[in-house]
Structure formats: structure tokens, C-alpha cells
C-alpha atoms as a PDB file:
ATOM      1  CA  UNK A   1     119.282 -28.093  89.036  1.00  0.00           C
ATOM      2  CA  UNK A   2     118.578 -31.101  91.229  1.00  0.00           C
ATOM      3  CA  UNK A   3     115.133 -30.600  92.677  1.00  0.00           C
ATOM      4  CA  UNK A   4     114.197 -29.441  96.295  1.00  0.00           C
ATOM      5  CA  UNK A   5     111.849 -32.226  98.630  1.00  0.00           C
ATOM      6  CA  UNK A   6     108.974 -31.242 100.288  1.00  0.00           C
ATOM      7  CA  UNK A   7     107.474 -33.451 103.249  1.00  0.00           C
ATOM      8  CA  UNK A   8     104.395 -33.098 104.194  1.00  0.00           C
ATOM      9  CA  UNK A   9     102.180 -34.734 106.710  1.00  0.00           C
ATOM     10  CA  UNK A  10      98.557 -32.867 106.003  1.00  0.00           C
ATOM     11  CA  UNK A  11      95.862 -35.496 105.733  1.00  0.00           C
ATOM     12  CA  UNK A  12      93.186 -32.953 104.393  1.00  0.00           C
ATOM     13  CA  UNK A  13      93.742 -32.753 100.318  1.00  0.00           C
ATOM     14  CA  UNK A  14      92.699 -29.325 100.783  1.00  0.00           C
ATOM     15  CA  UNK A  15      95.166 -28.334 102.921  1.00  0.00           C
ATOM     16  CA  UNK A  16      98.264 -30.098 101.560  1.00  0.00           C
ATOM     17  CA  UNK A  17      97.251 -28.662  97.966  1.00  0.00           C
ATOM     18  CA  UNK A  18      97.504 -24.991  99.571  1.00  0.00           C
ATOM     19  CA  UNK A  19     100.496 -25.723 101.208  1.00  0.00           C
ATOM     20  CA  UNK A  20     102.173 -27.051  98.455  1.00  0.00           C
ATOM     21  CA  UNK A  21     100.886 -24.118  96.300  1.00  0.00           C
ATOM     22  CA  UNK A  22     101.958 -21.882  98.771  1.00  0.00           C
ATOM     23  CA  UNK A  23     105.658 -23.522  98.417  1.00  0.00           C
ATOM     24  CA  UNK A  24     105.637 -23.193  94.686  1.00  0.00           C
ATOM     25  CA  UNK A  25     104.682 -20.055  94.758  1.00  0.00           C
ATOM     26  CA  UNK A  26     106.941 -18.166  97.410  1.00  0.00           C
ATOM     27  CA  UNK A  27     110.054 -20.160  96.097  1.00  0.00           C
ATOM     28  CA  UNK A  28     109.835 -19.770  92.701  1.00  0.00           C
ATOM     29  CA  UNK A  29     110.552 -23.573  91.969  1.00  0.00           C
ATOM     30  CA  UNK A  30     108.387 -25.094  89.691  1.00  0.00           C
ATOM     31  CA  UNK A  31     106.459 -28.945  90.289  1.00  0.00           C
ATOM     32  CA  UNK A  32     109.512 -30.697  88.747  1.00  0.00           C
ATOM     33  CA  UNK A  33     111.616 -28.828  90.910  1.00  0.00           C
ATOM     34  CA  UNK A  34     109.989 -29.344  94.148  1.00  0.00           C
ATOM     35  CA  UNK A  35     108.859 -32.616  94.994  1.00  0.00           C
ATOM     36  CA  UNK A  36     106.223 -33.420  97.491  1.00  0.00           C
ATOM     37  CA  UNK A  37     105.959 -36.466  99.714  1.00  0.00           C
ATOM     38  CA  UNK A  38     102.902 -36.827 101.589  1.00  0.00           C
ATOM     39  CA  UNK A  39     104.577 -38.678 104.615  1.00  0.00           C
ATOM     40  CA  UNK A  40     100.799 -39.837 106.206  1.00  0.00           C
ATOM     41  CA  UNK A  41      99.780 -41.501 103.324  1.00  0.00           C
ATOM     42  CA  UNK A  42     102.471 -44.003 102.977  1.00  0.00           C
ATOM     43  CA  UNK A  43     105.807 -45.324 103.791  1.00  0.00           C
ATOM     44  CA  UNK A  44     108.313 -42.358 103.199  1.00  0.00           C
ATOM     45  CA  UNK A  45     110.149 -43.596 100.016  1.00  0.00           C
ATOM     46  CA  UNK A  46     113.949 -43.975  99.955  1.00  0.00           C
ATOM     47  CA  UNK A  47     115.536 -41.000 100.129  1.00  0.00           C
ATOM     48  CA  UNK A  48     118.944 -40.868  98.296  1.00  0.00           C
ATOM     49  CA  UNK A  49     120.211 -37.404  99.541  1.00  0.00           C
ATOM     50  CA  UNK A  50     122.161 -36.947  97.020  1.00  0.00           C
ATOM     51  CA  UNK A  51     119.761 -36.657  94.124  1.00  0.00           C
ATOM     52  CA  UNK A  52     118.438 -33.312  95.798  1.00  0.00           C
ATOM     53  CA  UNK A  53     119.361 -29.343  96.209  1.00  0.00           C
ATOM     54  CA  UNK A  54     117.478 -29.449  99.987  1.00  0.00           C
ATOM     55  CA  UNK A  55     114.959 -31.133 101.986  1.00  0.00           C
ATOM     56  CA  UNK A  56     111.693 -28.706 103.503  1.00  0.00           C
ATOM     57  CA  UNK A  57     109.170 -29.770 105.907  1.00  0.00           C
ATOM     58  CA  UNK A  58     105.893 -28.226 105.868  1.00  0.00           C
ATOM     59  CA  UNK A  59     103.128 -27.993 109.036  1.00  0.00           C
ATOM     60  CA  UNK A  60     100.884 -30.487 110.370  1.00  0.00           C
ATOM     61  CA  UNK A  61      98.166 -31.657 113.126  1.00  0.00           C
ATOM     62  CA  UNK A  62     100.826 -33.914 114.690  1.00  0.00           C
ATOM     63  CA  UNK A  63     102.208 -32.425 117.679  1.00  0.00           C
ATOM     64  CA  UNK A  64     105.979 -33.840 118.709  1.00  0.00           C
ATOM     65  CA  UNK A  65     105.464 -33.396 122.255  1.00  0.00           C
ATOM     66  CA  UNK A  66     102.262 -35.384 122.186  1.00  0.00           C
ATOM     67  CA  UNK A  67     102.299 -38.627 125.038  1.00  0.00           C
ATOM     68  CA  UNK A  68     103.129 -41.428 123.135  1.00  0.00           C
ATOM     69  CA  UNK A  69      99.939 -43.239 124.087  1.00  0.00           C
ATOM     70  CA  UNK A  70      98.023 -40.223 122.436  1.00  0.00           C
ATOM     71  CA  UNK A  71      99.690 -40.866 119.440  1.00  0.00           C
ATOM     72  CA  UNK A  72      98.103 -42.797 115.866  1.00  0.00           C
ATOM     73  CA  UNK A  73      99.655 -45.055 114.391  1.00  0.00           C
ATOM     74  CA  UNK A  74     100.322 -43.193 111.331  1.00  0.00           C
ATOM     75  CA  UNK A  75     102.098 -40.307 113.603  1.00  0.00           C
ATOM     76  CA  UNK A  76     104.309 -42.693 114.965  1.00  0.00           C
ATOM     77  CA  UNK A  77     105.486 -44.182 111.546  1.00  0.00           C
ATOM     78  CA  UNK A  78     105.810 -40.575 110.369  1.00  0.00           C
ATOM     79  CA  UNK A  79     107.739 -39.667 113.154  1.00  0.00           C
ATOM     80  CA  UNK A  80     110.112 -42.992 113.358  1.00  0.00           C
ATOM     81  CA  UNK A  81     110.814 -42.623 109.465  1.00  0.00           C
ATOM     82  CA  UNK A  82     111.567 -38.887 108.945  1.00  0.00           C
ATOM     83  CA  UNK A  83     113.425 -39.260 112.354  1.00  0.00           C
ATOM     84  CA  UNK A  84     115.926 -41.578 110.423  1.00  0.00           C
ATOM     85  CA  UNK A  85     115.819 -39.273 107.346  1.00  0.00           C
ATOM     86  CA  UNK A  86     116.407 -35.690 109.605  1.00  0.00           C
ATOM     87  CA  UNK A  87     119.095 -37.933 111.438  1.00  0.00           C
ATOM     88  CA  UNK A  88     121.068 -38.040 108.390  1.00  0.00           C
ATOM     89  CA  UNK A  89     120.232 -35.106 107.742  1.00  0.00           C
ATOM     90  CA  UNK A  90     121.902 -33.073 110.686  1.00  0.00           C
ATOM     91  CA  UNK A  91     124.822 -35.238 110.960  1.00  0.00           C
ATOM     92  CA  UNK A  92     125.781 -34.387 107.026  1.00  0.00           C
ATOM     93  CA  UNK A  93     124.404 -30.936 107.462  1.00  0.00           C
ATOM     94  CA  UNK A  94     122.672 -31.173 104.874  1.00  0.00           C
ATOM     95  CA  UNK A  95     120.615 -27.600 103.617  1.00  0.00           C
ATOM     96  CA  UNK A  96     117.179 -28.455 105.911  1.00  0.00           C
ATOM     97  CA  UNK A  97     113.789 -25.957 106.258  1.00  0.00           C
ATOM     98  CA  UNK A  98     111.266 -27.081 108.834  1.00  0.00           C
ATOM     99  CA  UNK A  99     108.577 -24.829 109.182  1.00  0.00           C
ATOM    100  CA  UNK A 100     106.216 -25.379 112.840  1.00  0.00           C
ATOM    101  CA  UNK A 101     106.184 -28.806 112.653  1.00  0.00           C
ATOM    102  CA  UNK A 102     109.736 -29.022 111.475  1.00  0.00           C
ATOM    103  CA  UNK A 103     110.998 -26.987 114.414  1.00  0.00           C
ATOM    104  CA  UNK A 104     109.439 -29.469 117.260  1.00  0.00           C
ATOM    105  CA  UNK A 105     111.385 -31.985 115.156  1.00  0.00           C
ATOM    106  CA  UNK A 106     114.212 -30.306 114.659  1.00  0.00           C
ATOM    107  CA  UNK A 107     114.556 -28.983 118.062  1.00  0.00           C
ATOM    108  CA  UNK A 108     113.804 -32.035 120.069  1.00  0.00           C
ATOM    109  CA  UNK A 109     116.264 -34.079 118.110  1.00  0.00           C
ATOM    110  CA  UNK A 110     118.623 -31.791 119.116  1.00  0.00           C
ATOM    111  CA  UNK A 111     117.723 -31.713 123.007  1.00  0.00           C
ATOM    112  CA  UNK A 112     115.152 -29.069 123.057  1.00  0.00           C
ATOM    113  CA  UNK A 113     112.013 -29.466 125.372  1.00  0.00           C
ATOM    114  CA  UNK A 114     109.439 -28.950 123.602  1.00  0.00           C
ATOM    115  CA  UNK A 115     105.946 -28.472 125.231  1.00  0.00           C
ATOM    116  CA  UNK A 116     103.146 -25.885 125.596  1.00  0.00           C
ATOM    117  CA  UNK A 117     104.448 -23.179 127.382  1.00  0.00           C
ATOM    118  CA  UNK A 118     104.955 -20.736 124.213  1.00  0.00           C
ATOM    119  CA  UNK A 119     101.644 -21.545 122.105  1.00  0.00           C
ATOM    120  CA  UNK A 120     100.867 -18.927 120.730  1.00  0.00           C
ATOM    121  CA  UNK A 121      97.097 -18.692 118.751  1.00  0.00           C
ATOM    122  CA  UNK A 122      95.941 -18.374 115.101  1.00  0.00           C
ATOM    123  CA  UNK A 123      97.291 -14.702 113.829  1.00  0.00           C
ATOM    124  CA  UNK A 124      99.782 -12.397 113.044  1.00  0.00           C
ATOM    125  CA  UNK A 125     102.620 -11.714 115.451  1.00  0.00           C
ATOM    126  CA  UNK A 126     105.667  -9.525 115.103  1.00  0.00           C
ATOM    127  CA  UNK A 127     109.082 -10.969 114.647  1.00  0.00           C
ATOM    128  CA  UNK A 128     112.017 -10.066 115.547  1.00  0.00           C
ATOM    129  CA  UNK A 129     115.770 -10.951 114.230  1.00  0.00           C
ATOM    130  CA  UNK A 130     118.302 -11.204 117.201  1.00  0.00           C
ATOM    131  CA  UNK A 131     121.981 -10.130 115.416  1.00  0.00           C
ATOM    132  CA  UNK A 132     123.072 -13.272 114.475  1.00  0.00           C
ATOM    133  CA  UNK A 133     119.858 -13.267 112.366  1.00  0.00           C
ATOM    134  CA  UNK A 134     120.302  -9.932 111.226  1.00  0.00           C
ATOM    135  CA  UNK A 135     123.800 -11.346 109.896  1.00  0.00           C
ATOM    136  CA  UNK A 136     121.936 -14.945 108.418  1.00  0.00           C
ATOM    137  CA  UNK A 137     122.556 -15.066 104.674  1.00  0.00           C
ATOM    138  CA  UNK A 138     118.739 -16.806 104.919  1.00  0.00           C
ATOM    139  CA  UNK A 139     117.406 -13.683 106.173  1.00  0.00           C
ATOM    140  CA  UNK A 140     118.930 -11.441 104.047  1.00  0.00           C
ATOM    141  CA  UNK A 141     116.307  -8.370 103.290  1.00  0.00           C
ATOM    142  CA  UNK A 142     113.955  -9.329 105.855  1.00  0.00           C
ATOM    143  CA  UNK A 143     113.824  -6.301 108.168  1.00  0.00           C
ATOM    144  CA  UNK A 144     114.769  -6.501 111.748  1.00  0.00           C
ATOM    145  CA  UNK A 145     111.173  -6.486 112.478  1.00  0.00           C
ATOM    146  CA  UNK A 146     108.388  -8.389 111.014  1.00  0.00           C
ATOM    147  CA  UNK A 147     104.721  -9.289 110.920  1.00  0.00           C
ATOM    148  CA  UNK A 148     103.909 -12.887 110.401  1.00  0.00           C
ATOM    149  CA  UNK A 149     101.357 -15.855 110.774  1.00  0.00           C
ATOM    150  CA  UNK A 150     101.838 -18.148 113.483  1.00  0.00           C
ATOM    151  CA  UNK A 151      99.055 -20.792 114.916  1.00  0.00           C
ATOM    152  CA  UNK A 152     100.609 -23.633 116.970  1.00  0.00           C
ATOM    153  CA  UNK A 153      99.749 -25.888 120.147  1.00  0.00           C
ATOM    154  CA  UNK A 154     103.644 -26.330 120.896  1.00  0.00           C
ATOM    155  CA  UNK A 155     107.001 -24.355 121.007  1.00  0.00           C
ATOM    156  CA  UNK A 156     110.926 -24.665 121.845  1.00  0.00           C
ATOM    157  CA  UNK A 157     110.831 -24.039 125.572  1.00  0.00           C
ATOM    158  CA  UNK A 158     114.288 -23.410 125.152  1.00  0.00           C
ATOM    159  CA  UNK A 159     116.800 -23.232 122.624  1.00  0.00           C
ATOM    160  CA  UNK A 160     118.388 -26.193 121.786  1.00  0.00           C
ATOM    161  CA  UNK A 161     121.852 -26.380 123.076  1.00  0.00           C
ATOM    162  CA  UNK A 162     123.859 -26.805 119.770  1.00  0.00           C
ATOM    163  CA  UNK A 163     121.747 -23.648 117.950  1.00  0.00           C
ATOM    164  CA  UNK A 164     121.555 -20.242 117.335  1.00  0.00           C
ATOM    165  CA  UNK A 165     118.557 -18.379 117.929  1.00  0.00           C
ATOM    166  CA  UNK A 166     117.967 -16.356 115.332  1.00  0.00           C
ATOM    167  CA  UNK A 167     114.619 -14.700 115.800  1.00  0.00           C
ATOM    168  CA  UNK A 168     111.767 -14.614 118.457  1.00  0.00           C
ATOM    169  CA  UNK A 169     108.000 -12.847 119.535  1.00  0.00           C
ATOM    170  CA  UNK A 170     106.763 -12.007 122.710  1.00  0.00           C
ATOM    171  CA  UNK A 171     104.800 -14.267 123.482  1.00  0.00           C
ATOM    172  CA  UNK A 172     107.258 -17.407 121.873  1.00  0.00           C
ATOM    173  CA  UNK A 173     111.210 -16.871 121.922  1.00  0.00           C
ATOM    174  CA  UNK A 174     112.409 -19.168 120.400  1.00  0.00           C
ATOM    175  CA  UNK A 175     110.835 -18.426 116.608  1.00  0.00           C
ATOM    176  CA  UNK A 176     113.569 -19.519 114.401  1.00  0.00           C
ATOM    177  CA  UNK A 177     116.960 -21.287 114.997  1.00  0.00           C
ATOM    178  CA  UNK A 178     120.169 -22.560 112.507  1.00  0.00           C
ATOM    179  CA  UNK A 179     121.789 -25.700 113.861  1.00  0.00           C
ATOM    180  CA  UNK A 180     125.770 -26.200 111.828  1.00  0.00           C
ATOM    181  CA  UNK A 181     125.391 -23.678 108.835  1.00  0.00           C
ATOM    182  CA  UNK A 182     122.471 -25.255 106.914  1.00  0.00           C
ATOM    183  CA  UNK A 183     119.845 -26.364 108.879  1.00  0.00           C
ATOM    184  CA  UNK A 184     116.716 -24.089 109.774  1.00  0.00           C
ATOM    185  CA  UNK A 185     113.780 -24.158 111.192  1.00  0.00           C
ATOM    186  CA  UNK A 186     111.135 -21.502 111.989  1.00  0.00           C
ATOM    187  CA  UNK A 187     108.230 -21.718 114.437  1.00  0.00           C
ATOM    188  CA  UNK A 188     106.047 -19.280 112.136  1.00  0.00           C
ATOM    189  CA  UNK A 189     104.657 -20.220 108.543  1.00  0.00           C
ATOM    190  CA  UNK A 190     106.777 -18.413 105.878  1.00  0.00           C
ATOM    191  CA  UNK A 191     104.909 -19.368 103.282  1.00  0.00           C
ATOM    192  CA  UNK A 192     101.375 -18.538 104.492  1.00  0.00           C
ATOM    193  CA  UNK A 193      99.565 -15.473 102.578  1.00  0.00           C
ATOM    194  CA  UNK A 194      95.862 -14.381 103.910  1.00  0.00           C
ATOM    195  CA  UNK A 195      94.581 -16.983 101.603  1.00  0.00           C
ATOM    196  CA  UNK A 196      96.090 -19.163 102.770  1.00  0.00           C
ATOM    197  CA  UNK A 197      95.880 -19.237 106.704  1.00  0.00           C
ATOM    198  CA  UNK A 198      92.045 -18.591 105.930  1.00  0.00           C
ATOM    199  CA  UNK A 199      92.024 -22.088 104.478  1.00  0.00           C
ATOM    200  CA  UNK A 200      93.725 -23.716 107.039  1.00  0.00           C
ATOM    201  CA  UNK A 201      91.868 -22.195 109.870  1.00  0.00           C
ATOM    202  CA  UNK A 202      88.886 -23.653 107.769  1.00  0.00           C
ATOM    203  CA  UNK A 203      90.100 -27.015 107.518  1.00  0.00           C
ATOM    204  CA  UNK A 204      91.046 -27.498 110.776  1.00  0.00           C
ATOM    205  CA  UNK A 205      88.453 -25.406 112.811  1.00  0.00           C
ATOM    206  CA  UNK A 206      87.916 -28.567 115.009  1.00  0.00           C
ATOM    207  CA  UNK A 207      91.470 -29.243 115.886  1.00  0.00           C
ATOM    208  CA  UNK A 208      91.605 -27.486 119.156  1.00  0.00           C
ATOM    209  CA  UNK A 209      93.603 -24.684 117.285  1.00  0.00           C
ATOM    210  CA  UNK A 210      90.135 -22.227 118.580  1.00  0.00           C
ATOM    211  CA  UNK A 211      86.535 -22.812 119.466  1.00  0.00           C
ATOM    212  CA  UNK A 212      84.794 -23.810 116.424  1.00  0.00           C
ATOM    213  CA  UNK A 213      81.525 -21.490 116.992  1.00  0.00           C
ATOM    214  CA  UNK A 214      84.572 -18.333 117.040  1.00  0.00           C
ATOM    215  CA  UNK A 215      85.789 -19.185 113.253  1.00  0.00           C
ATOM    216  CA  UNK A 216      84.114 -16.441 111.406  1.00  0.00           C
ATOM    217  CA  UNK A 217      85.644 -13.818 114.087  1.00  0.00           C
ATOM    218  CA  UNK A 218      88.788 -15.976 113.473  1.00  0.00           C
ATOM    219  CA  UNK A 219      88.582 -15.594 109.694  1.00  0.00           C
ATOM    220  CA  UNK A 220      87.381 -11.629 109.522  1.00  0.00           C
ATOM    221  CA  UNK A 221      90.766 -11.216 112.336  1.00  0.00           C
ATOM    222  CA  UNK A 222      92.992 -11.997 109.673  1.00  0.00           C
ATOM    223  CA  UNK A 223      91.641 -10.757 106.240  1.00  0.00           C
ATOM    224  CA  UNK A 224      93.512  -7.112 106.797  1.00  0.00           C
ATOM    225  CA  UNK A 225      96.614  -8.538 107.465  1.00  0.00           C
ATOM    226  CA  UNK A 226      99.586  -7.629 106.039  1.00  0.00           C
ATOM    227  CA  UNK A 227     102.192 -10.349 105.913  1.00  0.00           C
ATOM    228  CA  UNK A 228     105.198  -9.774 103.151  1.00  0.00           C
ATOM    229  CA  UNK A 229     108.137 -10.760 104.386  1.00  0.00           C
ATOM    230  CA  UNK A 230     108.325 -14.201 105.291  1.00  0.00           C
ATOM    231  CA  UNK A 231     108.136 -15.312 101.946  1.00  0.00           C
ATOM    232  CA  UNK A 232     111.930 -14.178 101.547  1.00  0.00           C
ATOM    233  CA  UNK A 233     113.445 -16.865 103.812  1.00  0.00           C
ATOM    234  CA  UNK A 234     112.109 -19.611 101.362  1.00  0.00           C
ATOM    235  CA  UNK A 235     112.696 -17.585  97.914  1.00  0.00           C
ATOM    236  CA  UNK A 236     116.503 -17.295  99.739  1.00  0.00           C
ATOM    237  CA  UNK A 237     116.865 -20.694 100.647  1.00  0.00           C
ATOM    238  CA  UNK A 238     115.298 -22.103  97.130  1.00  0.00           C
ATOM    239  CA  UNK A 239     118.114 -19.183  95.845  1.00  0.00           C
ATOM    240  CA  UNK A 240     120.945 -20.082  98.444  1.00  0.00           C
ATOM    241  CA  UNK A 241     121.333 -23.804  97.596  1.00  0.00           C
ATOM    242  CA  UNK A 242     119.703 -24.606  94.436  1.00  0.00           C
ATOM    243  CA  UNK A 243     122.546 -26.523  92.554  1.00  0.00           C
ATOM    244  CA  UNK A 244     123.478 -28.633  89.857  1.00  0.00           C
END
């Protein structure tokens, strides 16, 4: 099987070694079958398309609605090389998972205004599949409705004209979209267990995501959650177009 890509833009080793653990874990791939880049610390490396089953994109601090003047240096490389990459990437429709920071990507590439109208803060929400998710070979057995872990500073203000909206939470409508037939992107983390959020909200309790003083409430708020469906849409898409 040719090997799945992840890209990932987490400076903190701790938290791009739980996110790539989570990856492994919830797809079922092992290291040699999902390869991470680390796109902040370095030039993104050729990417021959060809030599891979499917490209995901993990989280990050960057923000793609951030002023450009706002912006470091390293976010604007990031953002200027995977932008070429994700390019090719719609325009061969090639199979494509962004996860939060994949969908401001995703969605603004594809004429989506992306700003801070739909933030939504660190914890579980319910999800729900509209019918053309319901129908989504990705989503098939995830339930109609769904708890899962969300935590982000932006959101698709709308949907983006060439998409289908495929599931969305109160508070944020726009949760997960398909662009062609292969490309996804979801606003919420599917691979995030309690574990794992816990870490993250950790690492980056000075990030704006909450006050910092409030990160033990933060932390006991999500230790009796019950997240177990999420997962699927990765283990599916690792399933759906892992190839020779």
C-alpha cells in the first residue's frame, strides 16, 4: 500500500507527538504507512502525489484568517507552500482530510470567508450529519448525531460555494464539508480522545484558546467526556483509499 501523508504545523514536540499518535492510532496505519511532515520546521519537501494513498492535515496555532501583518514568517511560508501543494490537490481531486486547520484552508481556497463569527471554545459539542452526510461513504456508521471535541478561534462563515455541507453544531454550521468526491475537511478534531485534548489544552493554555488561571476547570470539564465516534471518519478514509 502506498503510504498516507500527514502535515503538520505544531511547533510544541509535545503536541505534534500526540497528534501524530492520535493519527496512528484511530487509523490503524502504522509509522511506515503514515508519514509526517512537520511543515514549521522546514521547507515542505517535494511532494510527488503520486507516491501516496492520501494527503491529511492535522491542527495548529496558525489561524488562516489572521491579518497578514500579524502573521510570522514561518506561517506565511507554511501557508504559501501547502497552498501550492492543496492547489494541486483540489484541481486533481486528489483523496484530502483537513482537520480545523485544514478546513480554514480548505475553505478559503475555495471562496469561503472565514473569520470569527462561529468560534466555538475548548469542549465537546454535538454533531450533526445533514443527509448528504448521512449518505457520505466517509461517514458511514457514524450516527446522525454525535458528541465531539472542538476548540477553535475561526470557522467557515459560510459554506464554500463549490461544497457540500455535510455536518454542523449549534453554535458553528458549517462543521464538515466534501468539495468533488474526495476532498474533506472537518472543523472538529476526529482524532482527539480525552487524553488527548487534555494535552493540548496544556500545551497551549496561553494561546488565547481560554484564560490561563481557568485551565484546571478547563481540564476537570472534559475528563467525563465521552467522545467515540469521530475516530470512524479517519479509520474510513485510511480504509476508503488505501491502495496499491
Amino acid at each position: 500500500m502506498k503510504p498516507f501523508l500527514l502535515l503538520s504545523s505544531r511547533a510544541e514536540d509535545e503536541a505534534a507527538e500526540n497528534e501524530y499518535a492520535a493519527f496512528l492510532r484511530v487509523t490503524g496505519l502504522g509509522e511506515n504507512q503514515l508519514v509526517r511532515v512537520r511543515m514549521e520546521a522546514g521547507p515542505l519537501p517535494e511532494v510527488n502525489l503520486d507516491e501516496w494513498s492520501g494527503v491529511l492535515v492535522g491542527g495548529g496555532p496558525f489561524n488562516a484568517s489572521d491579518p497578514a501583518e500579524t502573521k510570522s514568517d514561518t506561517q506565511r511560508r507554511v501557508e504559501q507552500e501547502f497552498g501550492s501543494l492543496l492547489e494541486e490537490i483540489v484541481e486533481r481531486d486528489f483523496p484530502f482530510l483537513g482537520a480545523c486547520y485544514g478546513i480554514g484552508t480548505l475553505g478559503m481556497q475555495q471562496g469561503a470567508t472565514i473569520d470569527h463569527r462561529y468560534a466555538e471554545p475548548i469542549g465537546t459539542v454535538a454533531i450533526s450529519l445533514t443527509e448528504a452526510g448521512r449518505a457520505d461513504p466517509l461517514l458511514e456508521g457514524v450516527p446522525e448525531t454525535f458528541d465531539a471535541f472542538v476548540g477553535h478561534k475561526e470557522a467557515c462563515r459560510d459554506l464554500p460555494p463549490t461544497a457540500v455541507r455535510l455536518a454542523g453544531s449549534r453554535a458553528c454550521p458549517v462543521q464538515m464539508f466534501r468539495v468533488k468526491e474526495n476532498l474533506y475537511a472537518t472543523q472538529f478534531h476526529p482524532e482527539l480522545d480525552v487524553a488527548g485534548i487534555i494535552t493540548r489544552v496544556r500545551v497551549y493554555r496561553d494561546a488565547g484558546y481560554f484564560p490561563p488561571e481557568e485551565l484546571e476547570a478547563v481540564v476537570a470539564s472534559l475528563t467525563t467526556a465521552l467522545v467515540t465516534e469521530p475516530p470512524r471518519i479517519l479509520a474510513n478514509f485510511a480504509g476508503r483509499y488505501g491502495r496499491e
